[in-house]
PDB file of N, CA and C in Angstrom:
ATOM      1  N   UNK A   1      -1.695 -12.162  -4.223  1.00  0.00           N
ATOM      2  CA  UNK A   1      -1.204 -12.475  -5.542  1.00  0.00           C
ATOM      3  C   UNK A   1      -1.641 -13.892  -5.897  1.00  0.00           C
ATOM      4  N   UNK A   2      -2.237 -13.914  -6.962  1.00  0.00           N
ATOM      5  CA  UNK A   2      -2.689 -15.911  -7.512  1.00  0.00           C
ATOM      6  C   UNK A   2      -0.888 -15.805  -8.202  1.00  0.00           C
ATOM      7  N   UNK A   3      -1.252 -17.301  -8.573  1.00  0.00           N
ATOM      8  CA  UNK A   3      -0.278 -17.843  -9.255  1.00  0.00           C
ATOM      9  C   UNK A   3      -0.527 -19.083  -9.466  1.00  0.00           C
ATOM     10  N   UNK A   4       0.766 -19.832 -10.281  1.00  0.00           N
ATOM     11  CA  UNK A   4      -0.111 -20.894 -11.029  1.00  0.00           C
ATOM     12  C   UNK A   4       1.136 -22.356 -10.764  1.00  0.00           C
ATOM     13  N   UNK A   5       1.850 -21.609  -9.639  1.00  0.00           N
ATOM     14  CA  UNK A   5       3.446 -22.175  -9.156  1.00  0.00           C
ATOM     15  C   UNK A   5       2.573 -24.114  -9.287  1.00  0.00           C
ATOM     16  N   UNK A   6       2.151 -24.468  -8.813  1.00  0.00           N
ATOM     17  CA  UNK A   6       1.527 -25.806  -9.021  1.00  0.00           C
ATOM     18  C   UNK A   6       1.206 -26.735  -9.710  1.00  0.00           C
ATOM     19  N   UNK A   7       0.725 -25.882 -10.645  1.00  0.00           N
ATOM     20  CA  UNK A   7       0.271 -26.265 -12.319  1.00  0.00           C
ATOM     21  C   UNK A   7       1.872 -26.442 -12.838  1.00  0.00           C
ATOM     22  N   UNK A   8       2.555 -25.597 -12.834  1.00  0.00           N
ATOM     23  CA  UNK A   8       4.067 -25.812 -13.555  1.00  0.00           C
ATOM     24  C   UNK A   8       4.585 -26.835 -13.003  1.00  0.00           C
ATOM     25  N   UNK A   9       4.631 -26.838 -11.547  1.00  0.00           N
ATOM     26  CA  UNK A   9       5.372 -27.640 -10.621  1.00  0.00           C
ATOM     27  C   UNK A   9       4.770 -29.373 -11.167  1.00  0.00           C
ATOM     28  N   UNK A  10       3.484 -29.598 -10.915  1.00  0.00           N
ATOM     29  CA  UNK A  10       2.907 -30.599 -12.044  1.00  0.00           C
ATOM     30  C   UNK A  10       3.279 -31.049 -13.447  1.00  0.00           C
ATOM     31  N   UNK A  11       3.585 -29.774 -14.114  1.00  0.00           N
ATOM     32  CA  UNK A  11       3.735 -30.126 -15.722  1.00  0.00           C
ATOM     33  C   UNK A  11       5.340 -30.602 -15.406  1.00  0.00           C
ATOM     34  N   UNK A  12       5.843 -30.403 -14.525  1.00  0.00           N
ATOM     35  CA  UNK A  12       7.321 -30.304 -14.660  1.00  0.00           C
ATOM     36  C   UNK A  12       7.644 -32.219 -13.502  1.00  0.00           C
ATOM     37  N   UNK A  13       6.321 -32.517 -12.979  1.00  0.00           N
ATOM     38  CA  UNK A  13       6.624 -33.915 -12.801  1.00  0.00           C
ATOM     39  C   UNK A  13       7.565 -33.622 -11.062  1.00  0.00           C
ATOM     40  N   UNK A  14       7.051 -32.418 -10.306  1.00  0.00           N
ATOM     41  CA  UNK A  14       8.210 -32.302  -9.361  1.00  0.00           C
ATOM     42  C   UNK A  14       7.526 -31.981  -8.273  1.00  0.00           C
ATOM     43  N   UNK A  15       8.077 -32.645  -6.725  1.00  0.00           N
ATOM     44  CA  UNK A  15       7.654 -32.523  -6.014  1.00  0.00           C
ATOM     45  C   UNK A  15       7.793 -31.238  -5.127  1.00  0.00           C
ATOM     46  N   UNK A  16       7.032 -31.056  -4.588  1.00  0.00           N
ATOM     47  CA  UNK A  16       7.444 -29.559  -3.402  1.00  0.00           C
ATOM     48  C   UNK A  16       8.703 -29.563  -3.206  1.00  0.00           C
ATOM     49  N   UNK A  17       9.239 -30.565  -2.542  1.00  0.00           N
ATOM     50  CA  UNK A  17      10.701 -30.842  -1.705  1.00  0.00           C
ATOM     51  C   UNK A  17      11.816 -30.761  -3.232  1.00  0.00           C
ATOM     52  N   UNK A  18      11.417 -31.127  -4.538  1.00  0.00           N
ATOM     53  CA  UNK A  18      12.207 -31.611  -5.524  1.00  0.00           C
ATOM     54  C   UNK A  18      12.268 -29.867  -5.872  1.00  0.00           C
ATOM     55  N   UNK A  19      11.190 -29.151  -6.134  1.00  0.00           N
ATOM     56  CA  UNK A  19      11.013 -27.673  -6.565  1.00  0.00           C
ATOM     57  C   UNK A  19      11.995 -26.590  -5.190  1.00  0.00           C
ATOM     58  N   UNK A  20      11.274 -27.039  -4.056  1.00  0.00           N
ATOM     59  CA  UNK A  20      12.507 -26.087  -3.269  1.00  0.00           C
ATOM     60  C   UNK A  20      13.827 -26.255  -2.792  1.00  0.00           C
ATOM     61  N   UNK A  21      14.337 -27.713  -3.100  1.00  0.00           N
ATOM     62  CA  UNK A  21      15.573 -28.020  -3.106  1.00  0.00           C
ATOM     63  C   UNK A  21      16.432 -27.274  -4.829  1.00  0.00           C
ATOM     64  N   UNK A  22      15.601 -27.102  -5.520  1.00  0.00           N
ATOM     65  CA  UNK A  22      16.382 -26.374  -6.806  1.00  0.00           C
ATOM     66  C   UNK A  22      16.807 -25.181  -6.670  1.00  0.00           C
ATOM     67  N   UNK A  23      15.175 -24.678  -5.962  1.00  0.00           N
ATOM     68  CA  UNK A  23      15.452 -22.476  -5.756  1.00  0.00           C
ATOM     69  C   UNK A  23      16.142 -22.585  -4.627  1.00  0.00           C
ATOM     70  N   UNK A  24      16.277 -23.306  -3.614  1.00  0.00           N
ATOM     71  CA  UNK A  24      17.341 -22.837  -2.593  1.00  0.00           C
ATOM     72  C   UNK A  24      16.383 -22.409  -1.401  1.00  0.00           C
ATOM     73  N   UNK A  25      14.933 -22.915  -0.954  1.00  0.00           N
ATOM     74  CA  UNK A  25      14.073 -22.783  -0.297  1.00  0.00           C
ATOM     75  C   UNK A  25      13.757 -23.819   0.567  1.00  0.00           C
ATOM     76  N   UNK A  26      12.906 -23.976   1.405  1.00  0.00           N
ATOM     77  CA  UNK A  26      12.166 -24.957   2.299  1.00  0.00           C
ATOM     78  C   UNK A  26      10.976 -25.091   1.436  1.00  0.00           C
ATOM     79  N   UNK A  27      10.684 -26.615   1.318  1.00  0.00           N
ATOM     80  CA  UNK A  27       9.026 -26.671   1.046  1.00  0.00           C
ATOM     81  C   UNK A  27       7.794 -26.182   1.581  1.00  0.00           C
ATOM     82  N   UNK A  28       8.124 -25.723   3.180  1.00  0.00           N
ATOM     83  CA  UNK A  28       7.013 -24.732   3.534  1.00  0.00           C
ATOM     84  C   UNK A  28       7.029 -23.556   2.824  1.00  0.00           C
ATOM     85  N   UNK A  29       7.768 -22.939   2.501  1.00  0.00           N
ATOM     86  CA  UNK A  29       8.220 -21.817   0.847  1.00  0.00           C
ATOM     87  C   UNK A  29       6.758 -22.141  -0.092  1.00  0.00           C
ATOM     88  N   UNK A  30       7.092 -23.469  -0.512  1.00  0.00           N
ATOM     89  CA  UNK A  30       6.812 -23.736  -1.685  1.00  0.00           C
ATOM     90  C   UNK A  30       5.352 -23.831  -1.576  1.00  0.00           C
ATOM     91  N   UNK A  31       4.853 -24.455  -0.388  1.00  0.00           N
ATOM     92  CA  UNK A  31       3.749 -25.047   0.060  1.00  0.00           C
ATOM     93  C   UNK A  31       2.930 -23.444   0.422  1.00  0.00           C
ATOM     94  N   UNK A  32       3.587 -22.443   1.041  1.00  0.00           N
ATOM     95  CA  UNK A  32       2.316 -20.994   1.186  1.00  0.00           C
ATOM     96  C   UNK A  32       2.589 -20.264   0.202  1.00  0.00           C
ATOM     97  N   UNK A  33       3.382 -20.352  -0.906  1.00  0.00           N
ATOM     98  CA  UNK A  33       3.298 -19.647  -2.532  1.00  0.00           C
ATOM     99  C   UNK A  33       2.589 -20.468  -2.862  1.00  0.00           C
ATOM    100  N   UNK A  34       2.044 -21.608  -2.966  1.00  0.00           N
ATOM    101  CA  UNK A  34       0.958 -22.170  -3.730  1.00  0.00           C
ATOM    102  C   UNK A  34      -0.269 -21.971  -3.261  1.00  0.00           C
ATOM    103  N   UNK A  35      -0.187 -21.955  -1.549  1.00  0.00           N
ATOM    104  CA  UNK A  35      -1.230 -21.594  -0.982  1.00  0.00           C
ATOM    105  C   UNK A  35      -1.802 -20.042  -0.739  1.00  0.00           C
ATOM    106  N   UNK A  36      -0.937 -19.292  -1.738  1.00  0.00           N
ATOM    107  CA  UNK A  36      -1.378 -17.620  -1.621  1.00  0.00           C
ATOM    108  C   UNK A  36      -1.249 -17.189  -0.586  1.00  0.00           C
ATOM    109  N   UNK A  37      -0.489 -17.955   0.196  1.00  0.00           N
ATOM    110  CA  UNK A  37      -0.801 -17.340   1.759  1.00  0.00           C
ATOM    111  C   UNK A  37       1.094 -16.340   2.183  1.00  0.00           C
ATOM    112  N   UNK A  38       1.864 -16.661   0.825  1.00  0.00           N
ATOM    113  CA  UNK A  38       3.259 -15.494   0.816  1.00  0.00           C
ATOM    114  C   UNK A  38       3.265 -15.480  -0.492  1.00  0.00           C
ATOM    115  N   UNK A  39       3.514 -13.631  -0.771  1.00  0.00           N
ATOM    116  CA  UNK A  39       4.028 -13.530  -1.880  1.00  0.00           C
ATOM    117  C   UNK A  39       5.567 -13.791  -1.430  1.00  0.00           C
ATOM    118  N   UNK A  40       6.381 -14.331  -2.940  1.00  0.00           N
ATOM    119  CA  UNK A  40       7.198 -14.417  -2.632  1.00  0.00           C
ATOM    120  C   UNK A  40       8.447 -12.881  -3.448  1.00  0.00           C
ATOM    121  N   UNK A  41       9.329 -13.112  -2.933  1.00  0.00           N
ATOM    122  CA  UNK A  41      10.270 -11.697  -2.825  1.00  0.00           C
ATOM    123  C   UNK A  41      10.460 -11.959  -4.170  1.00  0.00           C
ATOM    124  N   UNK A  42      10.765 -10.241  -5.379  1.00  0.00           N
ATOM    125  CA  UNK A  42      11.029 -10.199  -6.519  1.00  0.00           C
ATOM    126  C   UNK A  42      12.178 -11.611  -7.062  1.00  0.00           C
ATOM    127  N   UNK A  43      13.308 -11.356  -6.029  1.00  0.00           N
ATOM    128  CA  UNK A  43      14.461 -12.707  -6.522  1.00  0.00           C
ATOM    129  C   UNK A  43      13.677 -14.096  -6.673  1.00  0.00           C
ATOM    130  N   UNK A  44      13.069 -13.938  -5.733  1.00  0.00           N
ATOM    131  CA  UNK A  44      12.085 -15.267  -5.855  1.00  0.00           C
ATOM    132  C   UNK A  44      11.229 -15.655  -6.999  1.00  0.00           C
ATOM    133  N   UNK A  45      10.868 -14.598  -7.332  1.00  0.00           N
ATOM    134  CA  UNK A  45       9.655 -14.763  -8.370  1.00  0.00           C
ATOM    135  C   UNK A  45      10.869 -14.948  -9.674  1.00  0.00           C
ATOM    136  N   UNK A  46      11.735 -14.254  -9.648  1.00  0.00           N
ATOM    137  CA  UNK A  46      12.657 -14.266 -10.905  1.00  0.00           C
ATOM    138  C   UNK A  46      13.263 -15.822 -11.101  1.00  0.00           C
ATOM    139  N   UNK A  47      13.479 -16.231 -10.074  1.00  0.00           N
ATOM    140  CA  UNK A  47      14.376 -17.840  -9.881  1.00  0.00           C
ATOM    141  C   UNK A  47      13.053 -18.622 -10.416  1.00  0.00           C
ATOM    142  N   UNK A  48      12.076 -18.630  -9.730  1.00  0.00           N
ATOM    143  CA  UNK A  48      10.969 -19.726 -10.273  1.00  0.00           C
ATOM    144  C   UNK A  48      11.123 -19.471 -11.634  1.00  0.00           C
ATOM    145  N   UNK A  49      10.427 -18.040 -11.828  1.00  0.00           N
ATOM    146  CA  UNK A  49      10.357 -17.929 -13.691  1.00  0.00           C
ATOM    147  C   UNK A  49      11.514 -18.442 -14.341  1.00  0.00           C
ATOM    148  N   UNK A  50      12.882 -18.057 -14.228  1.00  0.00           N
ATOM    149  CA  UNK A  50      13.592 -18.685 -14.803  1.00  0.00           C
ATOM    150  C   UNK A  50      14.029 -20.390 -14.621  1.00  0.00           C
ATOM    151  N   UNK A  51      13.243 -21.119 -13.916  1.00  0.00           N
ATOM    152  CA  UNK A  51      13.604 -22.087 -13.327  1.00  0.00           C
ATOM    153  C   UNK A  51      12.494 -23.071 -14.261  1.00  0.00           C
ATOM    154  N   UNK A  52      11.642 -22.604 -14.748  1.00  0.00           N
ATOM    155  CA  UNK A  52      10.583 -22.823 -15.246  1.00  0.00           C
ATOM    156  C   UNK A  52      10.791 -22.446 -17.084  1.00  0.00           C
ATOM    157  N   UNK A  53      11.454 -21.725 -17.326  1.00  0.00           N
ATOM    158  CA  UNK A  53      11.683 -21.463 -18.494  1.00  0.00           C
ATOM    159  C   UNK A  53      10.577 -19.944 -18.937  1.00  0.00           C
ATOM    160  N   UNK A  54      10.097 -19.235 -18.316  1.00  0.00           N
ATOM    161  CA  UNK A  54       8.861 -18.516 -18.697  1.00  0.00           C
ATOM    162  C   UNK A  54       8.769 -17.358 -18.090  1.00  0.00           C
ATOM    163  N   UNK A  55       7.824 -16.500 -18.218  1.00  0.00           N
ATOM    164  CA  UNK A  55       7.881 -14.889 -17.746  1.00  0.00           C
ATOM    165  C   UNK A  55       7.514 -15.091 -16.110  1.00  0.00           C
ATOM    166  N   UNK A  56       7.670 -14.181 -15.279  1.00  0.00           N
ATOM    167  CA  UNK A  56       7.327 -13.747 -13.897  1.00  0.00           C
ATOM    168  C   UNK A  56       5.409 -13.986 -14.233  1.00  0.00           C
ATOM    169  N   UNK A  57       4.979 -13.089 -15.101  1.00  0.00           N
ATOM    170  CA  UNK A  57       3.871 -13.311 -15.534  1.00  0.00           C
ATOM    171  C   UNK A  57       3.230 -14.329 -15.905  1.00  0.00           C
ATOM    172  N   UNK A  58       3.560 -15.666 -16.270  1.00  0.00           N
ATOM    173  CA  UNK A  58       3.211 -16.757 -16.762  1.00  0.00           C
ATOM    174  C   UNK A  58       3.024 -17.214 -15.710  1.00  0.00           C
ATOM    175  N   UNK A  59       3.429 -17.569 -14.333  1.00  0.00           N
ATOM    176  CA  UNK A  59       2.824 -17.703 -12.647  1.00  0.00           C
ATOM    177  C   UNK A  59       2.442 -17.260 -12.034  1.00  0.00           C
ATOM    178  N   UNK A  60       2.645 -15.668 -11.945  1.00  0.00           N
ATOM    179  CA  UNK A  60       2.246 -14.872 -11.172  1.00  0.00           C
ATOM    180  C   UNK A  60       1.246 -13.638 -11.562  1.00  0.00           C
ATOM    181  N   UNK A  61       0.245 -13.656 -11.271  1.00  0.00           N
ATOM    182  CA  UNK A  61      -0.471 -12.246 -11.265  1.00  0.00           C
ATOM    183  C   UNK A  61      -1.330 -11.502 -10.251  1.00  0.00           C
ATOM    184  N   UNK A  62      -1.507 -10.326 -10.306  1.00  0.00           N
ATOM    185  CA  UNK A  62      -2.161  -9.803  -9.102  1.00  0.00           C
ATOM    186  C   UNK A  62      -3.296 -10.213  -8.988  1.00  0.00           C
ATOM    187  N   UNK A  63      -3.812 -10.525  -7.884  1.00  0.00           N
ATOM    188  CA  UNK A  63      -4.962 -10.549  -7.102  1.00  0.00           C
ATOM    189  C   UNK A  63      -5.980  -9.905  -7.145  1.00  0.00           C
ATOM    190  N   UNK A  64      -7.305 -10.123  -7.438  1.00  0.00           N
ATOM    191  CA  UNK A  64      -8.352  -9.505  -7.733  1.00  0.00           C
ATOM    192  C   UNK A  64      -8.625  -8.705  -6.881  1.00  0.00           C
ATOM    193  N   UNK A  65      -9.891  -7.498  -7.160  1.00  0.00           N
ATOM    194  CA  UNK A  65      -9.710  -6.391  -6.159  1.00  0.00           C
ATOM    195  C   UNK A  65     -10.662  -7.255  -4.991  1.00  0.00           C
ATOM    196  N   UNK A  66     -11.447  -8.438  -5.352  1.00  0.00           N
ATOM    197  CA  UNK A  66     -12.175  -8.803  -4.456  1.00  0.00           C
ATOM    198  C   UNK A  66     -11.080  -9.935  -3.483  1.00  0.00           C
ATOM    199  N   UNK A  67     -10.013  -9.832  -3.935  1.00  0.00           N
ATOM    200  CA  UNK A  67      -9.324 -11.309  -3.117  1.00  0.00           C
ATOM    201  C   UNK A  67      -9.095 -12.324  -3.393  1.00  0.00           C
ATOM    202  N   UNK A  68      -9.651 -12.694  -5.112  1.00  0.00           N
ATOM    203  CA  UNK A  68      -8.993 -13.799  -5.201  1.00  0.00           C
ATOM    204  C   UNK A  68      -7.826 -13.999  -6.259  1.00  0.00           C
TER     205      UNK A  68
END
C-alpha cells in the first residue's frame, strides 16, 4: 500500500514521536507506515484520516501491480 502519511505529517509541522503519541502508537508504527514496510489495520487507517482531517483515501492507496 503507498501512502502519503509523511507529507501530512510535514504539512501538519509534527514529528514521528508527536504523530504516534496522538494515535496511541509507537513511532516505529509510524516510521514502517511511512516506510511501506506495514499496512496499517482498518482502525488505524481511520484514526490517521480522522486525525488529519481527510478521507482514508487522501493517504492511503493501493499499491501498484508492479510494487510500488
Amino acid at each position: 500500500m503507498n501512502n502519503r502519511l509523511k507529507v501530512y505529517r510535514a504539512m501538519h509541522d509534527l514529528t514521528q514521536e508527536q504523530l504516534a503519541l496522538e494515535l496511541g502508537v509507537t513511532r516505529q508504527t509510524i516510521i514502517a507506515i511511512e516506510k511501506s514496510k506495514y499496512d496499517p489495520s482498518l482502525d488505524l487507517a481511520f484514526k490517521i484520516a480522522r486525525y488529519f482531517g481527510v478521507t482514508i483515501e487522501d493517504v492511503f492507496s493501493p499499491a501498484t501491480p508492479d510494487g510500488d
